[in-house]
Protein backbone atom coordinates (compact mmCIF):
# COMPACT_ATOMS: atom_id res chain seq x y z
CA UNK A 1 -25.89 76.32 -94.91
CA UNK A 2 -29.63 76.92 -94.23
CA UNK A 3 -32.03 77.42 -96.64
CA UNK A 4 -35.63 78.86 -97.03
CA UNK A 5 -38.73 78.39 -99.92
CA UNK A 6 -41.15 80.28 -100.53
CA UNK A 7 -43.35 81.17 -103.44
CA UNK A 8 -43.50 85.11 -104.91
CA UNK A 9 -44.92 84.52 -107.99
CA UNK A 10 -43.44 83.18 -111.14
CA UNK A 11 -39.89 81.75 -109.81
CA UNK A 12 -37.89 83.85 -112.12
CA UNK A 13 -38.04 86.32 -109.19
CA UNK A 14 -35.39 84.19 -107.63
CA UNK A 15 -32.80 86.90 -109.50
CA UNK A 16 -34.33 89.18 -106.75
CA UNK A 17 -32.38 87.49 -103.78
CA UNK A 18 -28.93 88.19 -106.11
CA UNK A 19 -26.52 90.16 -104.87
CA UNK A 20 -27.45 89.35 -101.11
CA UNK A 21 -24.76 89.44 -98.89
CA UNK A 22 -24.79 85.98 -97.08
CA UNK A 23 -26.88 84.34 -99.93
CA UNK A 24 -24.99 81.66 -101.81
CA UNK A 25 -27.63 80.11 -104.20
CA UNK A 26 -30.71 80.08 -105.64
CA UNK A 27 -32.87 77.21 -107.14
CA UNK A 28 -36.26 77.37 -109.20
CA UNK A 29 -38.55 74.40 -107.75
CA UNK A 30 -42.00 73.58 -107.16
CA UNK A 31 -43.19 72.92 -103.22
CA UNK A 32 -46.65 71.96 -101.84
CA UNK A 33 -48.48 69.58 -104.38
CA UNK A 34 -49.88 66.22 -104.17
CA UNK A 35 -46.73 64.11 -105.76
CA UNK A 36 -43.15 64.20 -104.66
CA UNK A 37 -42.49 65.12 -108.92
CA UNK A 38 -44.21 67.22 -111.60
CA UNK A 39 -42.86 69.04 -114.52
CA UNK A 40 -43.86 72.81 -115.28
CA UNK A 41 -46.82 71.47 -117.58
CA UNK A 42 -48.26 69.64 -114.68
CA UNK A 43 -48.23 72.56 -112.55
CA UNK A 44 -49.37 75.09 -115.05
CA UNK A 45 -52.66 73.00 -115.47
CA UNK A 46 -53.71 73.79 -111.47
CA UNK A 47 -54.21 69.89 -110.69
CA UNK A 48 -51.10 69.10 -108.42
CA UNK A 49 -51.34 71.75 -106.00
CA UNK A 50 -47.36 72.88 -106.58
CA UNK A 51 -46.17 76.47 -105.94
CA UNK A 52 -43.46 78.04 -108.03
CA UNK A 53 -40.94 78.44 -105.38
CA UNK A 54 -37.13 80.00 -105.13
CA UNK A 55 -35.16 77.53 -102.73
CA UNK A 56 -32.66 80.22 -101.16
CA UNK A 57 -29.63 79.20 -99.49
CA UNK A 58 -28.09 81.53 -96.92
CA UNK A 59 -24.97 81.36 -94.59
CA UNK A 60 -26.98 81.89 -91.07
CA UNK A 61 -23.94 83.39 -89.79
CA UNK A 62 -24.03 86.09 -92.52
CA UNK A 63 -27.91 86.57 -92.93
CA UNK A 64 -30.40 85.37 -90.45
CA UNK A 65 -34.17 82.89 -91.80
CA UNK A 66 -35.28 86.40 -90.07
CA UNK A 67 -34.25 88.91 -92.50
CA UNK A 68 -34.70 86.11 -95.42
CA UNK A 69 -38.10 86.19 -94.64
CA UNK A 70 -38.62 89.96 -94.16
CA UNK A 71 -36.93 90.55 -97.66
CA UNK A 72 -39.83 87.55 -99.37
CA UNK A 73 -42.31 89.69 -98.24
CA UNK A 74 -40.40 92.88 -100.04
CA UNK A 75 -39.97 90.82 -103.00
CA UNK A 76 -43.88 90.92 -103.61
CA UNK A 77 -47.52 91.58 -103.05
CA UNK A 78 -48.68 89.19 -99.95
CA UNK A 79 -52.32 90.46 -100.71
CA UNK A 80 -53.42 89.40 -103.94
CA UNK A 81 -54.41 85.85 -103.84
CA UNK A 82 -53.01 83.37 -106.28
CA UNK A 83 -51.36 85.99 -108.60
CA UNK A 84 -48.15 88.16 -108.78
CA UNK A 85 -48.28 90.83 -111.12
CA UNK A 86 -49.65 89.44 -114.57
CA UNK A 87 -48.70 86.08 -113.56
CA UNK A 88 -52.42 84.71 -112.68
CA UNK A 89 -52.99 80.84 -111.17
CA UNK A 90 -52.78 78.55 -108.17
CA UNK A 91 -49.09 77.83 -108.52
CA UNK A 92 -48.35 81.67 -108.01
CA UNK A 93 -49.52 82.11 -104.76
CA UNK A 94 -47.66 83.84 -101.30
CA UNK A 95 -46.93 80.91 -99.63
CA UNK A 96 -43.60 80.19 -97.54
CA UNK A 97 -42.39 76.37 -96.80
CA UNK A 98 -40.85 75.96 -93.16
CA UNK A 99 -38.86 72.90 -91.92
CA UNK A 100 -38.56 73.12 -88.30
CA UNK A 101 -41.07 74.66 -85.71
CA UNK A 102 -38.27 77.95 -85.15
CA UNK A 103 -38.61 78.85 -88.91
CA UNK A 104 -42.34 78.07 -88.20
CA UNK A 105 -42.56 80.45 -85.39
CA UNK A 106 -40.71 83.19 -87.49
CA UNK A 107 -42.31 83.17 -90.14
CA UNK A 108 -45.64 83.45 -88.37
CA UNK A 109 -44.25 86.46 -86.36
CA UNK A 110 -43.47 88.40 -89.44
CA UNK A 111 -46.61 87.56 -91.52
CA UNK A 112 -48.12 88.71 -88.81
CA UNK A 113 -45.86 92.44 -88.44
CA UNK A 114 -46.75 92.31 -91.60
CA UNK A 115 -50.27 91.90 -91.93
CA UNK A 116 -50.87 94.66 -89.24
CA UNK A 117 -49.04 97.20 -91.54
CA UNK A 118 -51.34 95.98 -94.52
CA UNK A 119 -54.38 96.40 -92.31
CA UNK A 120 -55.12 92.68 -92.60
CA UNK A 121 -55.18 92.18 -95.90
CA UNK A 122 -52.03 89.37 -96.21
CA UNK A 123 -52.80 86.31 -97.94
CA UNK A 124 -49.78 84.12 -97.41
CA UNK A 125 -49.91 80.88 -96.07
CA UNK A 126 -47.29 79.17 -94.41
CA UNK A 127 -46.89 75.24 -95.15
CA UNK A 128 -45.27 72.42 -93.54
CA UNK A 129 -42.54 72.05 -96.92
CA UNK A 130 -44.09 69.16 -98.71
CA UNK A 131 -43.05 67.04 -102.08
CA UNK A 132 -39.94 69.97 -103.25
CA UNK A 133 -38.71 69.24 -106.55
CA UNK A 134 -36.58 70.81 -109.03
CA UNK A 135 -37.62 72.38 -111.61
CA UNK A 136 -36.25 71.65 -115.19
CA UNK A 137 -32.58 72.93 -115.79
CA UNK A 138 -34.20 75.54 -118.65
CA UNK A 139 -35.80 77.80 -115.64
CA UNK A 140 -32.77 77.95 -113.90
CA UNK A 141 -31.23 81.63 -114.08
CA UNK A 142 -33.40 81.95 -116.90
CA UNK A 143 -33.00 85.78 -117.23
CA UNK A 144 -29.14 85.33 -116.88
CA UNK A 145 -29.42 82.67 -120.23
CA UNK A 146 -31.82 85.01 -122.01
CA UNK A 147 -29.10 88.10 -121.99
């Protein structure tokens, strides 16, 4: 298994990579801040630096980091800066969190198809993945407990 993070907004989004052929699980977390744990209050007051993130993991043989990353920038608006939506704050920005210099170079490619179609105007950063945590077990599938 491979996986990929990256920050859409609020990570109850991850329900958008359901249903995925190749996709075998989904994980709210945080990615990107100062210390290796927070909780969602921490975050929500802008001082660690955390992103909401969806931790994806994908079969490689099934679905490639590729199309994983082509279908994060579907999932939302890479042009507004640290908001998705009504969902306003640091901790809701674009920003994708790569492991090894290939998903680097990937995701750089398509930020970059990208940003030509949107006439420039893409704001996600890609990071170095940095201090990932879980987050608590309540945001997990948290529209699936809610119905």
């Amino acid at each position: 298994m491979q996986k990929f993070i990256g920050g859409i907004g609020c990570f109850w989004d991850e329900t958008k990579y359901e249903n995925i052929p190749g996709i075998t699980s989904t994980e709210c977390g945080y990615c990107g801040g100062k210390t290796p744990k927070v909780n969602y209050k921490e975050v929500c007051g802008g001082d660690t630096e955390h992103v909401e993130v969806v931790k994806v993991e994908f079969d490689p043989k099934i679905i490639t980091y590729e199309e994983i990353t082509r279908l994060f920038f579907k999932f939302h608006d890479p042009t507004t800066a640290n908001r998705q939506g009504p969902n306003t704050g640091y901790q809701y920005r674009s920003e994708i969190f790569y492991n090894t210099d290939e998903e680097k170079n990937i995701a750089e490619r398509v930020l970059n198809e990208v940003n030509q179609k949107l006439n420039g105007k893409v704001v996600t950063k890609i990071s170095k993945e940095k201090n990932y945590c879980k987050a608590e077990e309540y945001h997990q599938k948290y529209f699936q407990k809610k119905s």
